[in-house]
N, C-alpha and C. Protein backbone atom coordinates (compact mmCIF):
# COMPACT_ATOMS: atom_id res chain seq x y z
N UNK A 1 8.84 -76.06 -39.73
CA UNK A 1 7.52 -76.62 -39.74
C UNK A 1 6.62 -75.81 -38.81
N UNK A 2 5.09 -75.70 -39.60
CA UNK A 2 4.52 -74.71 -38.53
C UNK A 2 3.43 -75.24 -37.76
N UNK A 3 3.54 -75.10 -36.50
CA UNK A 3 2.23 -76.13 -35.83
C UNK A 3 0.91 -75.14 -35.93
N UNK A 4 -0.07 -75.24 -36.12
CA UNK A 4 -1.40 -74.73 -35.76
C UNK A 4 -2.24 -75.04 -34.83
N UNK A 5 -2.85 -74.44 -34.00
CA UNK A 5 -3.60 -74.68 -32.48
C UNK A 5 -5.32 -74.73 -33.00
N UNK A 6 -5.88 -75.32 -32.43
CA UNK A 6 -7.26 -74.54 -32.50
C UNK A 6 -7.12 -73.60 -31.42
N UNK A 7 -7.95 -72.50 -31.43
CA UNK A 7 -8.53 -71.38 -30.84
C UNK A 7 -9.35 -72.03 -29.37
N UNK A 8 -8.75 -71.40 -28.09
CA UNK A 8 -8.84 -71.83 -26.94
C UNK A 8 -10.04 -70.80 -26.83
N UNK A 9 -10.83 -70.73 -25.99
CA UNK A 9 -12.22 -70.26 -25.12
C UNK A 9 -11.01 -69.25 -24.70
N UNK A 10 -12.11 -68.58 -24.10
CA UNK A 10 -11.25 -67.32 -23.27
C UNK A 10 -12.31 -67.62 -22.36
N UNK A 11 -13.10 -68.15 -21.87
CA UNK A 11 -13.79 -68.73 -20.77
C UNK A 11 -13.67 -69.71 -20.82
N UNK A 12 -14.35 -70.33 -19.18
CA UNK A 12 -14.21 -71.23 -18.71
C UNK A 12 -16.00 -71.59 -18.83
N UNK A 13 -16.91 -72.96 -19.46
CA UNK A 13 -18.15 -72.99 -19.33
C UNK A 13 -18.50 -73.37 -17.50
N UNK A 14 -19.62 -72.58 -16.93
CA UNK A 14 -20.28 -73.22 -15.47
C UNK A 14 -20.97 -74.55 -15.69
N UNK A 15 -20.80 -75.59 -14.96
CA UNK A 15 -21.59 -76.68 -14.91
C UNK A 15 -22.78 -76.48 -14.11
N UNK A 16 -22.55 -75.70 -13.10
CA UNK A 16 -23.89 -75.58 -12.54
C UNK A 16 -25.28 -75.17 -12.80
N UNK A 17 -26.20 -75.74 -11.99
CA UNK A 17 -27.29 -75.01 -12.85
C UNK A 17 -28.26 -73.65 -11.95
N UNK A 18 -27.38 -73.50 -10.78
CA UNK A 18 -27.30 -72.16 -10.23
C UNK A 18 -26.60 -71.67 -9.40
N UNK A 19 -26.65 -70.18 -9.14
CA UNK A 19 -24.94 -69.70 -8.57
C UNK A 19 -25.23 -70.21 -7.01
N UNK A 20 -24.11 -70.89 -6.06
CA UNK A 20 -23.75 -71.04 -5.14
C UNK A 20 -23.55 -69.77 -4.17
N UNK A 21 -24.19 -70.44 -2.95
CA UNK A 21 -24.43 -69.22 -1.91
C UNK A 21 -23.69 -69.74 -0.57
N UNK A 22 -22.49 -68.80 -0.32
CA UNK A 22 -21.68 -69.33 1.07
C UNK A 22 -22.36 -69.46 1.69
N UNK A 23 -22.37 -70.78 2.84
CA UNK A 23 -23.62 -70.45 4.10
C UNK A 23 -22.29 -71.39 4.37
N UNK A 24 -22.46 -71.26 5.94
CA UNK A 24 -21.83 -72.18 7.21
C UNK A 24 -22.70 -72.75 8.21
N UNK A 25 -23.00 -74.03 8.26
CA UNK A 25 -23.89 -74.55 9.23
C UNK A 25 -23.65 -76.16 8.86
N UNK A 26 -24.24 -76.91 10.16
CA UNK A 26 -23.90 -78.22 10.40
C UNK A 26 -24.79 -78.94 9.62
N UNK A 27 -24.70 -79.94 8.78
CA UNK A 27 -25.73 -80.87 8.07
C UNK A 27 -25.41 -82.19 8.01
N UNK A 28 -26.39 -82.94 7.95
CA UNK A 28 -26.41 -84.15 7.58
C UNK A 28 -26.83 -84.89 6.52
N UNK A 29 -25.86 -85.91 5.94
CA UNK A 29 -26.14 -86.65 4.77
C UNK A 29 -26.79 -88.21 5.46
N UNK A 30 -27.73 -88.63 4.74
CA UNK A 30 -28.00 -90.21 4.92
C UNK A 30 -28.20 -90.60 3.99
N UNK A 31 -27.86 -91.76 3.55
CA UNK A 31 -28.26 -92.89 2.54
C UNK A 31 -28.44 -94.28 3.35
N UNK A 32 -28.99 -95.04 2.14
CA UNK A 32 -29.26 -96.35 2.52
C UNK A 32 -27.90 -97.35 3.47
N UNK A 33 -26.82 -96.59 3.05
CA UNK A 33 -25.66 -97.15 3.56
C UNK A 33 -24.96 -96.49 4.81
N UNK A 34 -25.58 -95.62 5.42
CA UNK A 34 -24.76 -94.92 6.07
C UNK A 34 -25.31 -93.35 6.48
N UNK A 35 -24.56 -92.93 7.86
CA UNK A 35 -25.39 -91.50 8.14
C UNK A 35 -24.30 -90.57 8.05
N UNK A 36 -24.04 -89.40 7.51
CA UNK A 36 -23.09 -88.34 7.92
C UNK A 36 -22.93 -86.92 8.44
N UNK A 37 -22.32 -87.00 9.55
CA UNK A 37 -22.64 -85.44 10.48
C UNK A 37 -21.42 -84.62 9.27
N UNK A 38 -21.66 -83.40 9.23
CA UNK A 38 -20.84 -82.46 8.24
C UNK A 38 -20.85 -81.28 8.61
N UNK A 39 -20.55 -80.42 7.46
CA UNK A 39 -20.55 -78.97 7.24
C UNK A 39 -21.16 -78.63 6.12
N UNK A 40 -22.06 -77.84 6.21
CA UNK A 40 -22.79 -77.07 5.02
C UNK A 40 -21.55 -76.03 4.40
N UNK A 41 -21.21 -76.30 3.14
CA UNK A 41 -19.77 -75.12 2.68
C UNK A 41 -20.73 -73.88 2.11
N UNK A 42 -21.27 -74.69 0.86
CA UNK A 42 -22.30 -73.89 -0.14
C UNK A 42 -23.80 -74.43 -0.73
N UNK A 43 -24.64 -73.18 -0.86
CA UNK A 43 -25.62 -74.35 -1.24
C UNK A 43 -26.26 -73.38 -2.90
N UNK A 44 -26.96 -73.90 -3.23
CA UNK A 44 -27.79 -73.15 -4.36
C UNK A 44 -28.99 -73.75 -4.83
N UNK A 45 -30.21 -73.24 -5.26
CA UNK A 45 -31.21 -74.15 -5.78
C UNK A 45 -30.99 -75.52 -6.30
N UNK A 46 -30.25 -75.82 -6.83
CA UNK A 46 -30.03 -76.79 -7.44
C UNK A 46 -28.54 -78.18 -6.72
N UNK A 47 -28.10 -77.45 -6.25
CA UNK A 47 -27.30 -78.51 -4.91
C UNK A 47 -26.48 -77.85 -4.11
N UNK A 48 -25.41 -78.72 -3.46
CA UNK A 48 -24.68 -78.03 -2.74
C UNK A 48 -23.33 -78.54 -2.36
N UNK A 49 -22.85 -78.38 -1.28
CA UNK A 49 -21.00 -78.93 -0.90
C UNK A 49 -20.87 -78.85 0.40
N UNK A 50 -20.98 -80.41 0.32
CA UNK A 50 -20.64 -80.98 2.34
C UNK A 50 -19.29 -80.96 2.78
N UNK A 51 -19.13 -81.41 3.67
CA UNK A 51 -18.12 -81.31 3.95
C UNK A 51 -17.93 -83.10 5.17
N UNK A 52 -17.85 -83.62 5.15
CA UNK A 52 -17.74 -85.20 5.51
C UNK A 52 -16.69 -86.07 5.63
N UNK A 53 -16.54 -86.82 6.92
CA UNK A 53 -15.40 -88.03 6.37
C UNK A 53 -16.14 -89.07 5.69
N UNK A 54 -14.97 -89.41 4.68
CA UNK A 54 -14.88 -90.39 3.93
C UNK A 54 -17.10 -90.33 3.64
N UNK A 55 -16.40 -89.13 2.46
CA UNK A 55 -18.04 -89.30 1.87
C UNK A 55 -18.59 -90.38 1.23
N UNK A 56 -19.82 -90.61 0.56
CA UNK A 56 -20.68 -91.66 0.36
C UNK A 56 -19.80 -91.50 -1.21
N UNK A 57 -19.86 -92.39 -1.69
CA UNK A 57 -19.84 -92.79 -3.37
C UNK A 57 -20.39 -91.94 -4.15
N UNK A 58 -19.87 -91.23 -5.31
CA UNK A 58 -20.37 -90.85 -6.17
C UNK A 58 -21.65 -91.70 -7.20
N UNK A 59 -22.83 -91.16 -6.81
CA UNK A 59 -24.23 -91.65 -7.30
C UNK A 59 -25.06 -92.34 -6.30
N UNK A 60 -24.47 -92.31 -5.30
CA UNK A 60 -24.89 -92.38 -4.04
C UNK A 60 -26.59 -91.71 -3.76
N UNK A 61 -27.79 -92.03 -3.49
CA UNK A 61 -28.58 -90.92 -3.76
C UNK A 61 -28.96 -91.06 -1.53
N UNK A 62 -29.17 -89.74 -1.61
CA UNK A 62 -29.21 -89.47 -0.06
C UNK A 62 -30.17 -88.42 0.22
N UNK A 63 -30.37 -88.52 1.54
CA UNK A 63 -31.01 -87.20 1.64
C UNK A 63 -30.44 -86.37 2.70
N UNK A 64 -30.17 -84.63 2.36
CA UNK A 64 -29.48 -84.17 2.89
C UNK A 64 -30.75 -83.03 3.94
N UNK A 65 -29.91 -83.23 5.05
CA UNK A 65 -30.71 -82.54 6.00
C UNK A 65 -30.11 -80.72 6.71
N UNK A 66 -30.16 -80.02 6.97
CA UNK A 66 -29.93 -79.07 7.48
C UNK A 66 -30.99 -78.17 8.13
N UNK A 67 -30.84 -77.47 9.35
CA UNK A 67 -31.98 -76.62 10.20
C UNK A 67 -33.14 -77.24 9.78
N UNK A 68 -34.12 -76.79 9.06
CA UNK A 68 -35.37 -77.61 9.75
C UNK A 68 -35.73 -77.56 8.38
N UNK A 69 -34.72 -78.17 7.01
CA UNK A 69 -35.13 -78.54 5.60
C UNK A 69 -34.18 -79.84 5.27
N UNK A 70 -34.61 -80.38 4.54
CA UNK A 70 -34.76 -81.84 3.96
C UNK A 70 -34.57 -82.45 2.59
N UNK A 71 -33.84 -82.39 2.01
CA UNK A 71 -33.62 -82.90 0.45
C UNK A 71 -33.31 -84.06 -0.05
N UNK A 72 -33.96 -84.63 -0.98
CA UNK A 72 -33.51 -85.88 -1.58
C UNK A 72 -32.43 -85.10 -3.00
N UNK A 73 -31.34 -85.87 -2.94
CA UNK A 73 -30.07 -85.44 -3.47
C UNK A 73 -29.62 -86.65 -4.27
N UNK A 74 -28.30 -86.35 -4.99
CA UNK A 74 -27.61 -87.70 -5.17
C UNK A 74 -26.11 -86.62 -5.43
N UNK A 75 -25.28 -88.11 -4.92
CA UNK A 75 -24.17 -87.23 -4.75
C UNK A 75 -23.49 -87.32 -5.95
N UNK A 76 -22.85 -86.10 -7.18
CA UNK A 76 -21.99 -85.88 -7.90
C UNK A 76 -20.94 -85.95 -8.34
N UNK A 77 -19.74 -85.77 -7.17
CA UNK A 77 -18.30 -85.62 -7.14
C UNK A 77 -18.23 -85.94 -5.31
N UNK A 78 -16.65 -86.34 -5.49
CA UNK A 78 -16.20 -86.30 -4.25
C UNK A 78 -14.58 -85.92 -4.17
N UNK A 79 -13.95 -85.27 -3.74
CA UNK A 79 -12.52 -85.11 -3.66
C UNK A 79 -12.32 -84.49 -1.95
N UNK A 80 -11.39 -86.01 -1.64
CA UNK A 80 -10.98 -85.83 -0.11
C UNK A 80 -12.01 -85.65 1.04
N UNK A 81 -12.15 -85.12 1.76
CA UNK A 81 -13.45 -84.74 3.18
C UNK A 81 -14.94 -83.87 1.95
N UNK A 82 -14.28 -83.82 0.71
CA UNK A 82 -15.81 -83.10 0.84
C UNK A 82 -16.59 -83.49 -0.63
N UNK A 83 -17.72 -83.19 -0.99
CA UNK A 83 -18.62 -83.62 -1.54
C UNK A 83 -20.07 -83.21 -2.57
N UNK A 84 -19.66 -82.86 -3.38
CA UNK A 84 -20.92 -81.89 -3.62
C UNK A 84 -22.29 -82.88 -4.47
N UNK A 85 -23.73 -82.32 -4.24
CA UNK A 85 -24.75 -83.42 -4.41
C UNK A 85 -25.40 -82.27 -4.98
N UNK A 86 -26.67 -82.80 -6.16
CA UNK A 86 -27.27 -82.04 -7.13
C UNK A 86 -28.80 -82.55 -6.51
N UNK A 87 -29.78 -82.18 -5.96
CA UNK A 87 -30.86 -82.05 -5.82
C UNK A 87 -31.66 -82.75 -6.66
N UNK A 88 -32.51 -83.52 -6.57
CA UNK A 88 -33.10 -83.98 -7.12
C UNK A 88 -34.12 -83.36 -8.48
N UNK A 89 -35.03 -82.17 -7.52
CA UNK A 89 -36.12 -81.17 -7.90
C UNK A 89 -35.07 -80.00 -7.08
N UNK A 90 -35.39 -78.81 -8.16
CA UNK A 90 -34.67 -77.99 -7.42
C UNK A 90 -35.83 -76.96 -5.92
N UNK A 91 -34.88 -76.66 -5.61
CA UNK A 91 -34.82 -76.03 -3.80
C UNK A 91 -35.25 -74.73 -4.01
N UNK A 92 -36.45 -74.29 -3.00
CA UNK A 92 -36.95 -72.72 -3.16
C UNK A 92 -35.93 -71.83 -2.67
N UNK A 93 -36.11 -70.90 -3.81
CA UNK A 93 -34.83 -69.53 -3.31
C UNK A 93 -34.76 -69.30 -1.86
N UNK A 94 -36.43 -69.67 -1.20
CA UNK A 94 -36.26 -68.40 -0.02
C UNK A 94 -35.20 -69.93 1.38
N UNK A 95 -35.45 -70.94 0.70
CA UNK A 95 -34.68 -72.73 1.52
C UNK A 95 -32.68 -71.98 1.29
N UNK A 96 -32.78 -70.93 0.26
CA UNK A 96 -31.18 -71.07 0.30
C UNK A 96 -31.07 -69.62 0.58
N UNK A 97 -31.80 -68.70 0.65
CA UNK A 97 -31.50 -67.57 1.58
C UNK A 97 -31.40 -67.69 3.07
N UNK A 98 -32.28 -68.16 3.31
CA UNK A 98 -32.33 -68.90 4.61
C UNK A 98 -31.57 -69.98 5.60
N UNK A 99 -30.49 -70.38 4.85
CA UNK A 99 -29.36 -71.05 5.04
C UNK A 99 -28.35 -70.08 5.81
N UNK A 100 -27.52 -71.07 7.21
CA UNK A 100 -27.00 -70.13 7.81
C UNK A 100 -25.64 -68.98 7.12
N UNK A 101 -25.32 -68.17 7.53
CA UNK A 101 -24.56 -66.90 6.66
C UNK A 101 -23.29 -67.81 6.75
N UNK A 102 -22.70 -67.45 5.48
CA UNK A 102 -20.82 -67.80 5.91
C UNK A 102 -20.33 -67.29 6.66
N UNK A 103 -19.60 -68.17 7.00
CA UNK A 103 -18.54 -67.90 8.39
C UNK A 103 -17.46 -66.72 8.27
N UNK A 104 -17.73 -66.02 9.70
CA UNK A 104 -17.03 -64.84 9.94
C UNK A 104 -16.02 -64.39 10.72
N UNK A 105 -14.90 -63.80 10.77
CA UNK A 105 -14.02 -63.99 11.73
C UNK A 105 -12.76 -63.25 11.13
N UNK A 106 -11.55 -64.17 11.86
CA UNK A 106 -10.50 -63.80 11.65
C UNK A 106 -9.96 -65.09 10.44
N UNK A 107 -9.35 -64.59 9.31
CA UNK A 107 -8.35 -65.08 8.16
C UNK A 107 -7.65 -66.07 8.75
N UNK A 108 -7.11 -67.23 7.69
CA UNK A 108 -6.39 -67.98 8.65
C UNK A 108 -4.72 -67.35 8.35
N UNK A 109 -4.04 -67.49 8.96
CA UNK A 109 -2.95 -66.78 8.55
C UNK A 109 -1.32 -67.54 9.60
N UNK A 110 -0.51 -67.19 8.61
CA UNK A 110 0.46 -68.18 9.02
C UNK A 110 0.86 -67.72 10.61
N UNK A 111 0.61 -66.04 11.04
CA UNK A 111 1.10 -65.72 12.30
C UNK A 111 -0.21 -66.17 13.51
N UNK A 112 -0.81 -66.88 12.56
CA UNK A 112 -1.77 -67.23 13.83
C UNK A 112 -2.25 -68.22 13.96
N UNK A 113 -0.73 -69.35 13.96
CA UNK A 113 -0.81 -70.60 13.87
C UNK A 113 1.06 -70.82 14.87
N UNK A 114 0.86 -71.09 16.07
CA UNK A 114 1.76 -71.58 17.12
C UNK A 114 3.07 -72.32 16.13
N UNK A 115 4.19 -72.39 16.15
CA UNK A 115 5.18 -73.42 15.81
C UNK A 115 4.69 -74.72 15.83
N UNK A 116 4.95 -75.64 15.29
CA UNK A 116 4.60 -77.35 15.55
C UNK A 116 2.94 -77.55 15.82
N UNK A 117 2.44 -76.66 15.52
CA UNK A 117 1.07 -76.84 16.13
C UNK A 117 0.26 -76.80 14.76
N UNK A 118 -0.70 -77.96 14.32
CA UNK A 118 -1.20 -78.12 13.27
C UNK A 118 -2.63 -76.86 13.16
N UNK A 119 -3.34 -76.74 11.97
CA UNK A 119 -4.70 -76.34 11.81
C UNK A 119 -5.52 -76.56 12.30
N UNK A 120 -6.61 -76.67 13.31
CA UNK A 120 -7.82 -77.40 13.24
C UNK A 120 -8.93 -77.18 12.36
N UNK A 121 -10.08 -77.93 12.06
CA UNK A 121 -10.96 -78.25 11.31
C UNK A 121 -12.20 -76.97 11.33
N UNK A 122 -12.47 -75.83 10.38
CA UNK A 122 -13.27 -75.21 10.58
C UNK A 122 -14.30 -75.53 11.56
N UNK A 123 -15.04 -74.34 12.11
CA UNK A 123 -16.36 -74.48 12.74
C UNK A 123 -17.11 -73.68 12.20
């Protein structure tokens, strides 16, 4: 007996509705329910990815704060500490150039992590 497949994509489609830009810097989420100190992971005209305990609810609408800009958001997805939120109106190019640079340094790597001694939490 012969099985037949349909024909798989050889891509994967983007959901986003623009490319994500590493930045590292401290932000804050608020909603009506609650305030959250974080991490800026990524951002792009159109939203971005916190980094938070125990983030707000998906549809959550908030406004996200970082350096000296301001967005009304609503949040999208959530899996574990982090969070990504889609902008309401989208964000001027020069609001996400201007976002601090990704973080630079040393790799994390297994020889540079003590015996018994856990990870700590990016900075």
């Amino acid at each position: 007996m012969r099985q037949e497949f349909a024909p798989q994509p050889s891509f994967v489609a983007e959901r986003r509705g623009a490319a994500r830009s590493r930045v590292a810097g401290e932000a804050r989420l608020q909603t009506p329910g609650g305030d959250w100190q974080g991490l800026l992971w990524d951002l792009s005209e159109s939203g971005a990815r916190i980094q938070v305990e125990n983030p707000p609810s998906v549809g959550a609408t908030a406004l996200l704060k970082w350096e000296a800009n301001e967005w009304m958001c609503k949040v999208v997805w959530t899996i574990g500490d982090m969070c990504g939120v889609a902008f309401e109106r989208k964000i001027a190019v020069a609001a996400v150039r201007s976002a601090p640079a990704e973080r630079t340094g040393p790799r994390a790597s297994l020889d540079n992590i003590p015996p018994g001694q856990r990870r700590s939490r990016p900075v």
